[in-house]
Protein backbone atom coordinates (compact mmCIF):
# COMPACT_ATOMS: atom_id res chain seq x y z
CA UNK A 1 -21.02 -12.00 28.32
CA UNK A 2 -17.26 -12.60 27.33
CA UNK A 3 -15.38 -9.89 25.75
CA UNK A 4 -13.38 -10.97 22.66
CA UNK A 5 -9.67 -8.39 22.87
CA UNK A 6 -8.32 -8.16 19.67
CA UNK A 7 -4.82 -7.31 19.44
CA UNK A 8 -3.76 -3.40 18.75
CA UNK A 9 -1.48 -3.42 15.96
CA UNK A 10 2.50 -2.92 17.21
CA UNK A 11 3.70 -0.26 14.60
CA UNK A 12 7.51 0.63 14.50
CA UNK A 13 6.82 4.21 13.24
CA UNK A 14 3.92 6.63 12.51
CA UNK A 15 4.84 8.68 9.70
CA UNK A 16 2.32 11.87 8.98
CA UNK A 17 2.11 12.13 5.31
CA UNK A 18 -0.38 14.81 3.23
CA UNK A 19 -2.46 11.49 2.48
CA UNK A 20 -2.95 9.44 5.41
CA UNK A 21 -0.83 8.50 8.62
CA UNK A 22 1.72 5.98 7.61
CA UNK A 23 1.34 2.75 10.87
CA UNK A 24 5.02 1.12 9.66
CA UNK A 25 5.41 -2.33 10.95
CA UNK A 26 8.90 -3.93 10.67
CA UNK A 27 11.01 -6.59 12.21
CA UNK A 28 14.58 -6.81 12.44
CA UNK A 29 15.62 -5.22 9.35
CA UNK A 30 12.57 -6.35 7.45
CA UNK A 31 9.28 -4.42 6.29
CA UNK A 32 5.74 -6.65 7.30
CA UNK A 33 3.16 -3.62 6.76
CA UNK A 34 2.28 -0.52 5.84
CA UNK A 35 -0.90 0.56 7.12
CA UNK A 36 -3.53 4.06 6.27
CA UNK A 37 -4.22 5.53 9.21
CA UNK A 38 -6.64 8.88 10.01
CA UNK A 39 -4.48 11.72 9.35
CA UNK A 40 -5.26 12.74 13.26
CA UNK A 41 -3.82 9.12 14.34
CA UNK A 42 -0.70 10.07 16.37
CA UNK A 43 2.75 10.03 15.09
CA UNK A 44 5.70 7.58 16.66
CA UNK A 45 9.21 8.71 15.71
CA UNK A 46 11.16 5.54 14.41
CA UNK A 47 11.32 2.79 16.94
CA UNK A 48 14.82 1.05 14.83
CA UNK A 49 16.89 2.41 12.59
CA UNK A 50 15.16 0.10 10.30
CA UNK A 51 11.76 2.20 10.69
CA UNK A 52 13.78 5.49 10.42
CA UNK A 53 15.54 4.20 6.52
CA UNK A 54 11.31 2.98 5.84
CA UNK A 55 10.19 6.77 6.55
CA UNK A 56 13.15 8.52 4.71
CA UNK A 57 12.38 6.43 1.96
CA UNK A 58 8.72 7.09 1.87
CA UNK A 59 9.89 11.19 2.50
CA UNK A 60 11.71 10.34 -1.09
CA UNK A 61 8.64 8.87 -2.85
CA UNK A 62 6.80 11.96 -1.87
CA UNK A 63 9.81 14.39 -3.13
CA UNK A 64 10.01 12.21 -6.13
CA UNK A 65 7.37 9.72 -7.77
CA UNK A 66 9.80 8.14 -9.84
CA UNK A 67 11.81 7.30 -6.32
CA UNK A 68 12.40 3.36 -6.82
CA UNK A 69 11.61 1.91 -3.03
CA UNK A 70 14.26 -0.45 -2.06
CA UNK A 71 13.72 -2.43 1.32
CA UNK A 72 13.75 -6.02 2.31
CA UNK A 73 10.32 -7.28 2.62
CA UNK A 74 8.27 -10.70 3.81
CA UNK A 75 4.82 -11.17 2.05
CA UNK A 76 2.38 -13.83 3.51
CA UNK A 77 -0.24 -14.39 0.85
CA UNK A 78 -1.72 -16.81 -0.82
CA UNK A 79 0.05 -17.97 -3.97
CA UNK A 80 -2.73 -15.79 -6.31
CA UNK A 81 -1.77 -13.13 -4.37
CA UNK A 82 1.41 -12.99 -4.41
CA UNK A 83 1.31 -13.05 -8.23
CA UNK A 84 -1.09 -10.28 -8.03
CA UNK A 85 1.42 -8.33 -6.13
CA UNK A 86 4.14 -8.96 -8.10
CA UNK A 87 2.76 -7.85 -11.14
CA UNK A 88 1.86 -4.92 -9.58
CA UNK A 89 5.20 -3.94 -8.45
CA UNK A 90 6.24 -4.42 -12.08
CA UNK A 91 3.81 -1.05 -13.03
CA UNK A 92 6.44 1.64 -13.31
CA UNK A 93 5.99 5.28 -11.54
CA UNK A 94 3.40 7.18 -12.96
CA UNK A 95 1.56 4.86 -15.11
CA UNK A 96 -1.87 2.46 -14.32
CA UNK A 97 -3.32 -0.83 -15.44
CA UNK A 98 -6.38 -1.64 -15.01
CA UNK A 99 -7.63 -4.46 -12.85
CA UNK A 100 -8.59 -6.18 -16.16
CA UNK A 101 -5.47 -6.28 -17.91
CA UNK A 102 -3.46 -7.93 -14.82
CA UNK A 103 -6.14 -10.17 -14.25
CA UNK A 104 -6.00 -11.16 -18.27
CA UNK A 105 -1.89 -11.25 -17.83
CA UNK A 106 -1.94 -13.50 -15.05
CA UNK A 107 -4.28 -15.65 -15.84
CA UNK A 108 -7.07 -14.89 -13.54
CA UNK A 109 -10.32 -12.45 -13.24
CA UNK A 110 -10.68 -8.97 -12.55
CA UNK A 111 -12.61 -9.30 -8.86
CA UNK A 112 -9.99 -11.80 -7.88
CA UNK A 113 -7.30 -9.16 -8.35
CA UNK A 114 -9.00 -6.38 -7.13
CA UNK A 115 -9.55 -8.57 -4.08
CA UNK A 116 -5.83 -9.22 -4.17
CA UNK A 117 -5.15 -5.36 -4.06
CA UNK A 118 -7.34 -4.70 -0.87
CA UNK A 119 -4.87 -7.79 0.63
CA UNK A 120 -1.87 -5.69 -0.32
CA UNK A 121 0.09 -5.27 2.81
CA UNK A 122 2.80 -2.91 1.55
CA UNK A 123 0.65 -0.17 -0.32
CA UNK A 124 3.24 2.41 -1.87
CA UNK A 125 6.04 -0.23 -1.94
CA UNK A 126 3.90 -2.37 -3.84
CA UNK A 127 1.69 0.52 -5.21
CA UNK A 128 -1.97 -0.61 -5.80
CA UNK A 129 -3.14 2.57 -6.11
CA UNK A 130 -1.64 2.30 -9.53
CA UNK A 131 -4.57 -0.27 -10.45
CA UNK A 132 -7.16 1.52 -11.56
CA UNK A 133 -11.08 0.24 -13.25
CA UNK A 134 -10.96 -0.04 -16.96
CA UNK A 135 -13.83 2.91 -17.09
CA UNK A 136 -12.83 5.06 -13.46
CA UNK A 137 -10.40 5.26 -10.18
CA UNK A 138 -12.29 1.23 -9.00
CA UNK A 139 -11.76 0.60 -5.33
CA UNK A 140 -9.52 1.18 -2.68
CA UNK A 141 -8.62 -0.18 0.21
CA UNK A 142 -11.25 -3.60 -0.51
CA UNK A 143 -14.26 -0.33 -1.04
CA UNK A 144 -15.47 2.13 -3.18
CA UNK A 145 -15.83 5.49 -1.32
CA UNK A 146 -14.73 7.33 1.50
CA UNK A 147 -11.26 8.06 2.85
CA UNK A 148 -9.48 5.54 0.67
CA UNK A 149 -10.51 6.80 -2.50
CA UNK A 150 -9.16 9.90 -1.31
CA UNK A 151 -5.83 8.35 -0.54
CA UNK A 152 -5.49 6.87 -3.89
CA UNK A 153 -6.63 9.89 -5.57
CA UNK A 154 -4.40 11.97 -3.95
CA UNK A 155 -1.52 8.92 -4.56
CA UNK A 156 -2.41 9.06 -8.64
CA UNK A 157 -2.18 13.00 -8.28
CA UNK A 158 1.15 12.88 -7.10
CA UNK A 159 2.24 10.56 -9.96
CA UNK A 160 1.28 13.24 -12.80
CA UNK A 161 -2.69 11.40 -13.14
């Protein structure tokens, strides 16, 4: 029997957050991922001084909701998802839309951008938690339960929801 490895994610930082522990993955002075992690994954103090401005700007988010992230970024999605993201980045601090009304904005169908959000690889930066079921919280994370509806319930909590 051959064992397939599968390659352990390199994170830059670890950030503990009241939510969720944040796996930060970055290169050079650019952000590729944010990831949810167990709140009893271990932490990893700032690898660059990149990582370290990515965690004091997430500590700002969680002082203040209505903190505007600014960080240079590279996105690898398809181009529906992309579009999905960047309509979502458009949804200003405390406020939702549901996954109907992008999908109707864009041009495309609800399932498609929900599937979009569970592809999001910069959740809080580009904050899908803000896209919410036209009746309910919807999904999380590409599911319905569990942790991750706990993460975005907690994430709509701290934006006033």
């Amino acid at each position: 029997m051959q064992r397939v490895m599968t390659a352990i994610p390199e994170f830059t930082a670890r950030m503990a957050t009241p939510f969720a522990v944040l796996g930060i993955r970055t290169a050079g002075a650019q952000l590729l991922g944010i990831a949810y992690l167990p709140r009893q994954a271990a932490v990893l103090p700032p690898q660059t001084d990149f990582a370290g401005e990515v965690c004091r700007q997430v500590e700002a988010y969680l002082a203040n909701f209505h903190f505007r992230f600014d960080l240079p970024f590279a996105l690898s999605g398809t181009p529906h998802q992309c579009e999905v993201w960047r309509a979502i980045a458009a949804i200003p601090a405390g406020r939702t839309r549901s996954y109907g009304d992008l999908a109707a904005e864009i041009g495309s169908a609800p399932r498609a951008v929900g599937a979009a959000c569970g592809a999001n690889p910069l959740p809080l930066v580009i904050p899908c938690h803000r896209v919410v079921a036209k009746h309910g919280l919807g999904g999380f994370m590409g599911t319905g339960r569990g942790a991750p509806l706990e993460i975005k319930r907690w994430l709509l909590r701290h934006e006033g929801f």
